[in-house]
Protein backbone atom coordinates (compact mmCIF):
# COMPACT_ATOMS: atom_id res chain seq x y z
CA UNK A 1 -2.97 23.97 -5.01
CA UNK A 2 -4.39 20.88 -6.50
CA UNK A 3 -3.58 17.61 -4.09
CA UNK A 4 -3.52 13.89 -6.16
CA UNK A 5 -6.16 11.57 -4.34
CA UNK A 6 -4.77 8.60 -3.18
CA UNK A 7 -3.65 5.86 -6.42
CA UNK A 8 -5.60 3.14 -7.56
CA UNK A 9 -4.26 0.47 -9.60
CA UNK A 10 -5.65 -1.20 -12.64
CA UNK A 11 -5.00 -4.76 -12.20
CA UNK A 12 -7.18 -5.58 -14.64
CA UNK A 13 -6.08 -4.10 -18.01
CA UNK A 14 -9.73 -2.67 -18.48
CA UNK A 15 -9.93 0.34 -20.61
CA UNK A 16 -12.69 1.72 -19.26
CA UNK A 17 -11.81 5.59 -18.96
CA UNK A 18 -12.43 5.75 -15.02
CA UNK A 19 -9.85 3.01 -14.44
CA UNK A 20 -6.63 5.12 -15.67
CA UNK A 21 -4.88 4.95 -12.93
CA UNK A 22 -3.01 8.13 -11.85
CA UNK A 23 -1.55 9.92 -8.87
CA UNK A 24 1.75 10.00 -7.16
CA UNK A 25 4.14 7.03 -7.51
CA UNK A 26 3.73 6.24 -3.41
CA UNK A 27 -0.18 6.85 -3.23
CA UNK A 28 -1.01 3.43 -4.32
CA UNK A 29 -1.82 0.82 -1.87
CA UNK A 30 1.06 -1.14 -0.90
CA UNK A 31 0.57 -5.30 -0.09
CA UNK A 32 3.91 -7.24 1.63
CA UNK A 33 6.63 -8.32 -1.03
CA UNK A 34 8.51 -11.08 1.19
CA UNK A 35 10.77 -11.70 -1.64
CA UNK A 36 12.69 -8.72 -0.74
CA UNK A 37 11.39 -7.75 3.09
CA UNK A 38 9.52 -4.92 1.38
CA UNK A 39 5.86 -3.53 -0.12
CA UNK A 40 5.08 -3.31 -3.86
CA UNK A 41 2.03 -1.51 -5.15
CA UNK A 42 0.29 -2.90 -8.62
CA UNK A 43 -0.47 0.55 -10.72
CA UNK A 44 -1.62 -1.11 -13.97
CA UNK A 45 -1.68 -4.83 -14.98
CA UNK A 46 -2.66 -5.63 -18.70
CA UNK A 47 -5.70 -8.05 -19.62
CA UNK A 48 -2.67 -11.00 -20.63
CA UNK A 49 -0.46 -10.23 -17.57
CA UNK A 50 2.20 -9.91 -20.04
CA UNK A 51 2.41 -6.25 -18.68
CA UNK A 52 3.15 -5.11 -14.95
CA UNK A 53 3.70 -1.43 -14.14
CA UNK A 54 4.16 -1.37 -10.34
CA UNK A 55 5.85 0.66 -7.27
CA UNK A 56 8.49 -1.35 -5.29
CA UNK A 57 10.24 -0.85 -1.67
CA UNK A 58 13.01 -3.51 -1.68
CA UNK A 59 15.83 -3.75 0.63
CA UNK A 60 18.92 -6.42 0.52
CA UNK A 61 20.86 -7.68 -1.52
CA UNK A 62 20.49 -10.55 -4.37
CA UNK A 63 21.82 -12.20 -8.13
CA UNK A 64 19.09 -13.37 -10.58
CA UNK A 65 18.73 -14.42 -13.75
CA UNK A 66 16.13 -11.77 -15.30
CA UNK A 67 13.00 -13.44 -15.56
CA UNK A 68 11.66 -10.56 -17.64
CA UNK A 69 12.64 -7.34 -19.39
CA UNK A 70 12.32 -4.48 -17.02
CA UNK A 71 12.31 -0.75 -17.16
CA UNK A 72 13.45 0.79 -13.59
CA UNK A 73 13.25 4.05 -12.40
CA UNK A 74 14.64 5.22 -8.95
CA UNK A 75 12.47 7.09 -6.81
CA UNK A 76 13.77 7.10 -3.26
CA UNK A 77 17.14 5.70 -1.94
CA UNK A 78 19.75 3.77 -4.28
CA UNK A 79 20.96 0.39 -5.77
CA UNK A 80 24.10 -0.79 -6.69
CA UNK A 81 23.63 -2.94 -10.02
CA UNK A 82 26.40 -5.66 -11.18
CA UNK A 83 25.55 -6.72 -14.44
CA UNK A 84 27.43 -10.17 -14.90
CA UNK A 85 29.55 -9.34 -18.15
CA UNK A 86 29.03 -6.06 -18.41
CA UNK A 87 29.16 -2.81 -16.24
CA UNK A 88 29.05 -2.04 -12.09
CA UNK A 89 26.92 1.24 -11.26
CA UNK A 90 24.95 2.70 -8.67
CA UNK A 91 21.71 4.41 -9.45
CA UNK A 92 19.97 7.14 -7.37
CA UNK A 93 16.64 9.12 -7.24
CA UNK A 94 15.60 10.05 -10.76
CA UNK A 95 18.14 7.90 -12.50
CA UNK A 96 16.73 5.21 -14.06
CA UNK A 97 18.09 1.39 -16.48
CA UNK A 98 16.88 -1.05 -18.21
CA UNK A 99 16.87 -4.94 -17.46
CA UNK A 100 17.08 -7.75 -20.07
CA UNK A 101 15.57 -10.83 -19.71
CA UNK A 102 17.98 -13.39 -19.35
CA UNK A 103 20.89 -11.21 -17.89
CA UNK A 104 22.41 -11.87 -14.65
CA UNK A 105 22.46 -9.25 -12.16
CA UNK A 106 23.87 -8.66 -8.47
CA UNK A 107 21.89 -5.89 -6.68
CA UNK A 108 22.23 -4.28 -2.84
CA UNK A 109 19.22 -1.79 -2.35
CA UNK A 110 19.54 0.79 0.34
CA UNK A 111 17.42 0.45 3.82
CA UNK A 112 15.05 3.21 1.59
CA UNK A 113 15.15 2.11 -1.62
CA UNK A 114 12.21 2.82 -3.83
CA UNK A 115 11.48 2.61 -7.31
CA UNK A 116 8.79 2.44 -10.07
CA UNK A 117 9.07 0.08 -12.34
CA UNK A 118 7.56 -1.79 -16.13
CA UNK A 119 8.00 -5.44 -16.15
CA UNK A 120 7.18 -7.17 -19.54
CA UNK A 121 7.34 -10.03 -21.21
CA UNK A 122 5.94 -10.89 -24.76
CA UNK A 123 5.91 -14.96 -24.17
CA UNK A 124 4.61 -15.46 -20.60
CA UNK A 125 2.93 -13.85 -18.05
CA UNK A 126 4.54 -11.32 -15.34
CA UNK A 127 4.85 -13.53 -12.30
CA UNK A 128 7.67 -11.66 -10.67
CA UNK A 129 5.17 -8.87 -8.73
């Protein structure tokens, strides 16, 4: 049995080949995200910040205006999605959506919620994680 060493992120965007980062989605080192009384982990950051692929523990509930587009994938726990206009859901481990930029969305994350997630924005750089 092969065991994954422990993640580390590229928050650089360098293409250098030993700075792919790899391992399981919750063996990257977590800082505080206040935001949402929870930890997020930076996995790969591009050179113009206009890309953010990170892991995210969230818990509460919230309605935003997406600041960026945003692909989500569930990895622990759920989260009940409104979209304002559209459709009501609630998304478990292994299911995963996709945010627009400029929607507005009511979320409730479980006590355990945990997800990976791609934040990007072609104008401006990710400032949301």
């Amino acid at each position: 049995i092969r065991i994954m060493p422990r993640g580390q992120g590229n928050e650089t965007g360098s293409s250098e080949p030993h700075t792919v980062p790899y391992g399981s989605w919750k063996s990257f080192p977590e800082q505080p995200f206040p935001m949402y009384a929870g930890t997020k982990s930076i996995i790969y950051r591009s050179t113009d910040g206009k890309v953010v692929v990170g892991m995210l523990r969230e818990k509460g509930k919230d309605t935003l205006v997406w600041p960026v587009d945003e692909f989500l994938f569930v990895t622990q726990g759920t989260i009940h999605i409104e979209v304002h206009g559209g459709e009501t859901f609630t998304l478990g481990k292994g299911d995963l959506m996709v945010m627009k930029k400029g929607q507005t969305i009511t979320f409730e994350c479980s006590e355990d919620f945990a997800n990976v997630a791609v934040f990007m924005d072609l104008e401006n750089k990710v400032t949301l994680v």
